[in-house]
C-alpha atoms as a PDB file:
ATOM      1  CA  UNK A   1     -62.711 -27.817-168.126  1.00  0.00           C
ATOM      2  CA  UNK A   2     -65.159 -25.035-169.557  1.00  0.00           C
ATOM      3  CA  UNK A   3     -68.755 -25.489-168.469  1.00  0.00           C
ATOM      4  CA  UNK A   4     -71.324 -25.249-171.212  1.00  0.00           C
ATOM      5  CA  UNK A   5     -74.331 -23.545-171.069  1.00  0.00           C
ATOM      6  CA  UNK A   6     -77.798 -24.973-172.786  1.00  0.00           C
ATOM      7  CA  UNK A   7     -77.825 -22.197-175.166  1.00  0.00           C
ATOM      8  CA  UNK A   8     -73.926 -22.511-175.993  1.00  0.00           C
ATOM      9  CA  UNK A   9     -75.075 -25.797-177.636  1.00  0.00           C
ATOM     10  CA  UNK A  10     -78.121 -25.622-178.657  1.00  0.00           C
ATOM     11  CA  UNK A  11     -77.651 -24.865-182.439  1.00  0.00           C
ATOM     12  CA  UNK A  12     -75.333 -28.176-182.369  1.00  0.00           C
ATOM     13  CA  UNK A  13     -77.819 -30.039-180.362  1.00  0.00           C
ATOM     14  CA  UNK A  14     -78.375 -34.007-182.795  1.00  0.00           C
ATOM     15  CA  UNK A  15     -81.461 -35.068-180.215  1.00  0.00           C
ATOM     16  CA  UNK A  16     -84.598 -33.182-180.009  1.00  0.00           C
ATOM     17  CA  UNK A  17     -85.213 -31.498-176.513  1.00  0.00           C
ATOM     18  CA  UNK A  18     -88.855 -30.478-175.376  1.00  0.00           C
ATOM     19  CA  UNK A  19     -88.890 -27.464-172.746  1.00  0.00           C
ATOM     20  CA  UNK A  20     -91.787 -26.353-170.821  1.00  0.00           C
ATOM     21  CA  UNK A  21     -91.574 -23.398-169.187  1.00  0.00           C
ATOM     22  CA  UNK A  22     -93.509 -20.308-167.225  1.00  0.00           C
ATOM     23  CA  UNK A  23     -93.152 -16.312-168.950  1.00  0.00           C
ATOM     24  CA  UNK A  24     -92.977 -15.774-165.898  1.00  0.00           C
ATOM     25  CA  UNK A  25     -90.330 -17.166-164.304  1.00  0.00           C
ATOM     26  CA  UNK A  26     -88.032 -15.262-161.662  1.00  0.00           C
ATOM     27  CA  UNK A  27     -85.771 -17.612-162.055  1.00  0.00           C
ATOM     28  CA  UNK A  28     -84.983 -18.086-165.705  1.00  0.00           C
ATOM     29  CA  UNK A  29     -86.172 -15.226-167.784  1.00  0.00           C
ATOM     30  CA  UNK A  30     -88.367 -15.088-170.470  1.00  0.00           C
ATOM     31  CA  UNK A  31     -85.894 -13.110-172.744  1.00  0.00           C
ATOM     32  CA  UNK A  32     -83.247 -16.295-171.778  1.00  0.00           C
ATOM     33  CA  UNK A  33     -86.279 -18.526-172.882  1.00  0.00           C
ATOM     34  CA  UNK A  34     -87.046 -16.724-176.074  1.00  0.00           C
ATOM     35  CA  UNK A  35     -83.212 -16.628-177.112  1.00  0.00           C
ATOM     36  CA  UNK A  36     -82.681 -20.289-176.867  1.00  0.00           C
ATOM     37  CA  UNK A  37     -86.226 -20.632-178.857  1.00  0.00           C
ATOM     38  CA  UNK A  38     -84.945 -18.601-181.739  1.00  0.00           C
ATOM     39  CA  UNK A  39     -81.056 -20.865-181.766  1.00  0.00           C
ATOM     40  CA  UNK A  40     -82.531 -23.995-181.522  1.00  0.00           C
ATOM     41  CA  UNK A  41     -84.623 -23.116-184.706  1.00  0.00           C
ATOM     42  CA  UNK A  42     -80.771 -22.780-186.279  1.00  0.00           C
ATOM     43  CA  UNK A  43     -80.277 -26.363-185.865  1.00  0.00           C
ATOM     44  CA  UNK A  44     -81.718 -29.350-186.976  1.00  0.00           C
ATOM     45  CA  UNK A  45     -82.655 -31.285-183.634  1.00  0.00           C
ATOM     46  CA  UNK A  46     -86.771 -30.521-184.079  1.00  0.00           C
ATOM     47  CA  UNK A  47     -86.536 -29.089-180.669  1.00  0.00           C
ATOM     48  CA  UNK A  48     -89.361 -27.037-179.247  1.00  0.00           C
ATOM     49  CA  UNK A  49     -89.834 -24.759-176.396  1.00  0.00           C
ATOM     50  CA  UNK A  50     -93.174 -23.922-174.906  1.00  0.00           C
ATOM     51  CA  UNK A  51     -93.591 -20.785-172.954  1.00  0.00           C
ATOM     52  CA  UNK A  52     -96.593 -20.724-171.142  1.00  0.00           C
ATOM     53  CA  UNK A  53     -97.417 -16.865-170.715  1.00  0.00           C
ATOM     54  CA  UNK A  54     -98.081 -15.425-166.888  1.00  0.00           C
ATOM     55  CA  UNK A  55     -96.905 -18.907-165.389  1.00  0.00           C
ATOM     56  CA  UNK A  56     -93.976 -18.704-163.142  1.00  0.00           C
ATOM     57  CA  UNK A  57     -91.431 -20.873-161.957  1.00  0.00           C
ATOM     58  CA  UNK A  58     -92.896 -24.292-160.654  1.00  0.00           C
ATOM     59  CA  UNK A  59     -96.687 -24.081-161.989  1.00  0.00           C
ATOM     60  CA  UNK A  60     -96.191 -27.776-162.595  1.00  0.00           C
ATOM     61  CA  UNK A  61     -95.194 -28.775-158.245  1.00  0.00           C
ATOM     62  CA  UNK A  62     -98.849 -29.216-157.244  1.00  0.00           C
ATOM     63  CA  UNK A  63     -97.919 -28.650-153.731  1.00  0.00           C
ATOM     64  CA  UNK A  64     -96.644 -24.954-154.265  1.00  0.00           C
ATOM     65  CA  UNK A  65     -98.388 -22.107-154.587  1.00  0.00           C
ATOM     66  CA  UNK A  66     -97.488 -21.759-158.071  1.00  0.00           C
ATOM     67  CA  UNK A  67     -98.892 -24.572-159.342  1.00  0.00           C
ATOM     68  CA  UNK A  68    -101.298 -23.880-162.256  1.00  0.00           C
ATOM     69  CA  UNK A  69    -103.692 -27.059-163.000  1.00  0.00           C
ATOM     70  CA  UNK A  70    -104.480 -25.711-166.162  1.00  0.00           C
ATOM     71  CA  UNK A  71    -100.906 -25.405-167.667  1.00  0.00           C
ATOM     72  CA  UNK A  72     -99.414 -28.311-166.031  1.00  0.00           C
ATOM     73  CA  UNK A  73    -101.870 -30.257-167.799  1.00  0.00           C
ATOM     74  CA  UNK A  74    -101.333 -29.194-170.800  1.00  0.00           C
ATOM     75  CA  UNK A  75     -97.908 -29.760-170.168  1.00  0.00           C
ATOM     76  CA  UNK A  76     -98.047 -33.355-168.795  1.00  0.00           C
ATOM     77  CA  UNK A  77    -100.208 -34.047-172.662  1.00  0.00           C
ATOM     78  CA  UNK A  78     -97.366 -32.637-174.185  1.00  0.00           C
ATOM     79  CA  UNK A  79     -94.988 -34.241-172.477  1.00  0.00           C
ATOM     80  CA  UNK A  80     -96.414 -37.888-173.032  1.00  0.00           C
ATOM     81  CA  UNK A  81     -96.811 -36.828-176.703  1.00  0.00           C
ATOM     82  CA  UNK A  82     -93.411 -35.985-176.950  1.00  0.00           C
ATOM     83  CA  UNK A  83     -92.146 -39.058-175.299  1.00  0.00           C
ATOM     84  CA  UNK A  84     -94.563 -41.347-177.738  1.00  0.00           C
ATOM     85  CA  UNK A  85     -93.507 -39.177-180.952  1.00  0.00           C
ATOM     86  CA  UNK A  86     -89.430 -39.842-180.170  1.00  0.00           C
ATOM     87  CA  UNK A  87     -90.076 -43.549-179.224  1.00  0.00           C
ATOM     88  CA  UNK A  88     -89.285 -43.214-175.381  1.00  0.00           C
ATOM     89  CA  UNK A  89     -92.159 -44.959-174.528  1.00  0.00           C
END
């Protein structure tokens, strides 16, 4: 009956987790992002984190105004990658 947080478990995590997200983000802060970068290193799930610096929050939603075309592409590649490397697809 206590909620978790990402970064309570992160150290414990057994799958890897790929996370793609904007320095700058109003919504979840850079610091937050940077903290659960340097736990997951303390585990052994190969997770990564990529922060894509002077993004914010939804660069990826093509029909906002914070979309970025440049780092949602490089984000989609990864993403694909990622999925190919850990057998999803």
């Amino acid at each position: 009956m206590t909620p978790k947080h990402p970064i309570d478990i992160a150290a414990t995590l057994k799958v890897p987790v790929l996370g793609l997200y904007g320095g700058n983000d109003d919504l979840i802060p850079k610091d937050t992002v940077e903290k659960m970068q340097q736990i997951l290193k303390t585990g052994n799930s190969n997770s990564q984190i990529v922060l894509y610096p002077n993004t914010p929050h939804g660069f990826y939603a093509d029909y906002r105004p914070t979309y970025r075309q440049k780092e949602a592409e490089d984000a989609w590649k990864r993403l694909q990658d990622w999925f190919k490397k850990h057998q999803v697809i």
